[in-house]
C-alpha atoms as a PDB file:
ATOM      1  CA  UNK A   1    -117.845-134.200  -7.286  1.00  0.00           C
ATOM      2  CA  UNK A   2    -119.738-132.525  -4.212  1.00  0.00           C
ATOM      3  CA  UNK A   3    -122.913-134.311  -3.169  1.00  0.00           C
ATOM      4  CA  UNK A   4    -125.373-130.802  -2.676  1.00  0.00           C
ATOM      5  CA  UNK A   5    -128.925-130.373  -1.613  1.00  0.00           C
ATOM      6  CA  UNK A   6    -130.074-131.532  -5.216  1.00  0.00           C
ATOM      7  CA  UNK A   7    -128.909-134.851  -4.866  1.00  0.00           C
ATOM      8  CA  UNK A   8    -130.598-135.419  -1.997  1.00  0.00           C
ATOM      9  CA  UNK A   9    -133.995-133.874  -3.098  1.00  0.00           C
ATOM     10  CA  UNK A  10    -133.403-136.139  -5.949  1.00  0.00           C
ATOM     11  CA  UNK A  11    -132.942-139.562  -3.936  1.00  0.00           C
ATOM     12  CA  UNK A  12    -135.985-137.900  -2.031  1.00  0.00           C
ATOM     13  CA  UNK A  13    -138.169-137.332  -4.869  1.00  0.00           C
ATOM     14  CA  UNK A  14    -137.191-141.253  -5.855  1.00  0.00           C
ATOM     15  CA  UNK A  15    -137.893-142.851  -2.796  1.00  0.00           C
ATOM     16  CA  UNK A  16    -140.998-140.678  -2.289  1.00  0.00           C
ATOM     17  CA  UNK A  17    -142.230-141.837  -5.614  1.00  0.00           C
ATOM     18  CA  UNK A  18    -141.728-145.891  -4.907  1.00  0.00           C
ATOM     19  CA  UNK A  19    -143.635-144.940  -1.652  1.00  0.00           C
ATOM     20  CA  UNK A  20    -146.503-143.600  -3.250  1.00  0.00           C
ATOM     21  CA  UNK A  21    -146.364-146.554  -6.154  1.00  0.00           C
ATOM     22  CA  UNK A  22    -146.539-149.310  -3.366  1.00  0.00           C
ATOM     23  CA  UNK A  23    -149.532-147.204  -1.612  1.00  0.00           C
ATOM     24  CA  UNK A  24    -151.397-147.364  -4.689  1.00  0.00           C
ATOM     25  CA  UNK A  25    -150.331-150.364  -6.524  1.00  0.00           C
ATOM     26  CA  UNK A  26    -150.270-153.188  -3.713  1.00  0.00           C
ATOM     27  CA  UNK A  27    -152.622-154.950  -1.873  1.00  0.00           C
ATOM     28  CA  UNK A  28    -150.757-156.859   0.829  1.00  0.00           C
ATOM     29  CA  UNK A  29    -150.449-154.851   4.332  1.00  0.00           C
ATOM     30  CA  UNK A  30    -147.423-155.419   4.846  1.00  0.00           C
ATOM     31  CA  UNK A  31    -145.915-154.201   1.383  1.00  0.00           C
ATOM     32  CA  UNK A  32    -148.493-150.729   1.470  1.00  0.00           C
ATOM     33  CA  UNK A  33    -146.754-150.709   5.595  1.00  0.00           C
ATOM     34  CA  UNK A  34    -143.447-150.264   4.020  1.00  0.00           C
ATOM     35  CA  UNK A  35    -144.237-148.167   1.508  1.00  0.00           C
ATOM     36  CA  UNK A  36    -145.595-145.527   3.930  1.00  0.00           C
ATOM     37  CA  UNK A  37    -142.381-145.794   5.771  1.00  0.00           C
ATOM     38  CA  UNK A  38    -140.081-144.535   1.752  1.00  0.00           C
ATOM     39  CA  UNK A  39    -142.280-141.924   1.986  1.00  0.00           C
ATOM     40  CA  UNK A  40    -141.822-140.849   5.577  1.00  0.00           C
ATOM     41  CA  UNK A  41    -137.846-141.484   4.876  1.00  0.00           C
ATOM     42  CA  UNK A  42    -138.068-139.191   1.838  1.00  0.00           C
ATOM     43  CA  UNK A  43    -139.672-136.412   3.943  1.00  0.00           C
ATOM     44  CA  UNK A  44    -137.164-137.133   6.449  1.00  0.00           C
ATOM     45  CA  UNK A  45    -134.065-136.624   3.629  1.00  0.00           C
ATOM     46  CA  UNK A  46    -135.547-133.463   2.887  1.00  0.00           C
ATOM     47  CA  UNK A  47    -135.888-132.032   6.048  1.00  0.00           C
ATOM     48  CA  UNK A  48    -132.034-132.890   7.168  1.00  0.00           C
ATOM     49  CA  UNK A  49    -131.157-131.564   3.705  1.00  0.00           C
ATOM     50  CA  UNK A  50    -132.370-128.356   3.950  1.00  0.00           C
ATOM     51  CA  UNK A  51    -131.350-128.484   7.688  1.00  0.00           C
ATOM     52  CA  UNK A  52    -127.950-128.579   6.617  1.00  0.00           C
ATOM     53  CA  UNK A  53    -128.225-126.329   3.716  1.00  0.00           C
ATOM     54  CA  UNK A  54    -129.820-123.543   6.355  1.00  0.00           C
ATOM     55  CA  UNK A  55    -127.358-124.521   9.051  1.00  0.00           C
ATOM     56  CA  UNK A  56    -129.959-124.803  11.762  1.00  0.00           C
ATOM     57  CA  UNK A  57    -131.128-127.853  13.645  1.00  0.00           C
ATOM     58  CA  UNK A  58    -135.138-127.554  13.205  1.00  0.00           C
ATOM     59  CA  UNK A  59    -135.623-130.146  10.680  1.00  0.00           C
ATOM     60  CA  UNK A  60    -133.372-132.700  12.469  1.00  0.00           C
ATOM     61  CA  UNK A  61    -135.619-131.957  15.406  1.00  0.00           C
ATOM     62  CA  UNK A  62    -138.613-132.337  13.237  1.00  0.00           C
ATOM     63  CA  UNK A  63    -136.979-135.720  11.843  1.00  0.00           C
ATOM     64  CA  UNK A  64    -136.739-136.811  15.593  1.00  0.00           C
ATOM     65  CA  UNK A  65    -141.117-136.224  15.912  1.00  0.00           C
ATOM     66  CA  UNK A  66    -141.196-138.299  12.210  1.00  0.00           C
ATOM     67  CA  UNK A  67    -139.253-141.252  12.962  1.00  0.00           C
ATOM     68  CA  UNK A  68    -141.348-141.073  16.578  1.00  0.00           C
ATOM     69  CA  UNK A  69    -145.030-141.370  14.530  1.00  0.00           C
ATOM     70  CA  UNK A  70    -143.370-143.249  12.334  1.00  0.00           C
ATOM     71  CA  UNK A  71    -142.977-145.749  14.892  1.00  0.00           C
ATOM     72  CA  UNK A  72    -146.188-145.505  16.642  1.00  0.00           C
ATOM     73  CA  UNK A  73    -147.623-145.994  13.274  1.00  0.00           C
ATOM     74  CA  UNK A  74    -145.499-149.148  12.700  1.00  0.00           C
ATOM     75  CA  UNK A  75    -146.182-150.649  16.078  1.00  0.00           C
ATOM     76  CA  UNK A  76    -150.244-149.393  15.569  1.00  0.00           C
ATOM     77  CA  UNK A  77    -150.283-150.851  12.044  1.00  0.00           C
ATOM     78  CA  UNK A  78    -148.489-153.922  12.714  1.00  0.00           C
ATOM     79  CA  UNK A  79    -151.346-154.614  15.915  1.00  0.00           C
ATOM     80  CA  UNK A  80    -153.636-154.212  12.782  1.00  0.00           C
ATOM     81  CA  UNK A  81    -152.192-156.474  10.585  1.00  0.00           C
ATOM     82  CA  UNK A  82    -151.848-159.349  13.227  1.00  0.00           C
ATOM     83  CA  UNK A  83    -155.455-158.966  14.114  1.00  0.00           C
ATOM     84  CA  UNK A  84    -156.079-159.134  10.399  1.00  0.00           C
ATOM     85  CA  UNK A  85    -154.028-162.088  10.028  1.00  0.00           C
ATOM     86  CA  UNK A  86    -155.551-164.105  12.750  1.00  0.00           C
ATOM     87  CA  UNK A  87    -159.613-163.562  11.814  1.00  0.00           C
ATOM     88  CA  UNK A  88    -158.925-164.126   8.054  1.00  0.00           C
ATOM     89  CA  UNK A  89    -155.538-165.592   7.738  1.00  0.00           C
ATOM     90  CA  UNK A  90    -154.799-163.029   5.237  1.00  0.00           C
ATOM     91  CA  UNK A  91    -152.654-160.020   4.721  1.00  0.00           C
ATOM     92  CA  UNK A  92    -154.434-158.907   2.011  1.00  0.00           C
ATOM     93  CA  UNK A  93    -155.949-155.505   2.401  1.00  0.00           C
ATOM     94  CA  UNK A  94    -159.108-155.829   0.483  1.00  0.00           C
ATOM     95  CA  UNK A  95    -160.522-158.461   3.068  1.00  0.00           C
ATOM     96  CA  UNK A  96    -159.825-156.033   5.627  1.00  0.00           C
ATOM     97  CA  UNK A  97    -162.585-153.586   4.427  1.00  0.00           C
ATOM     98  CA  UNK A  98    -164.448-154.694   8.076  1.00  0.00           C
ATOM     99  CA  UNK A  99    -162.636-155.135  10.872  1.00  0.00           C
ATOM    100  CA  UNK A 100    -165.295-156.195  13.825  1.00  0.00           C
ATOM    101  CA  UNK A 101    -164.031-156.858  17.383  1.00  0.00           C
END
């Protein structure tokens, strides 16, 4: 059996879809932090899928600018969280609804 581009807009569609459940469904930072990185993965799967289906490198150059905000938004989300955790000593997400300096 040949692994095409339907398998992997299938695994996309999956991962994209526990992304989107964790965005919605959880309440701890971390956890919703995660979750935004399935669904930047799943983009990612589908942009080297049809990369190699087209036989051109411009979604595995568009993958490299992803994974790049996806890390800025780790590192600026993670800042977030820690300056959560230290005021309230919580993760949770709905005590973050004010975030004074």
């Amino acid at each position: 059996m040949e692994i095409g581009t339907q398998h992997y807009l299938v695994l996309s569609f999956v991962l994209f879809a526990i992304g989107v459940t964790g965005i919605l469904v959880r309440r701890n930072m971390i956890t919703v932090l995660m979750s935004i990185e399935l669904v930047l993965n799943a983009a990612n799967l589908n942009l080297i899928a049809f990369s190699f289906q087209h036989g051109n490198l411009t979604g595995q150059i568009f993958v490299i600018f992803t994974i790049a905000v996806a890390a800025g938004e780790a590192a600026v989300g993670l800042g977030i969280l820690l300056a959560l955790f230290r005021l309230r000593s919580t993760t949770q997400l709905d005590s973050a609804r004010e975030l004074l300096g």
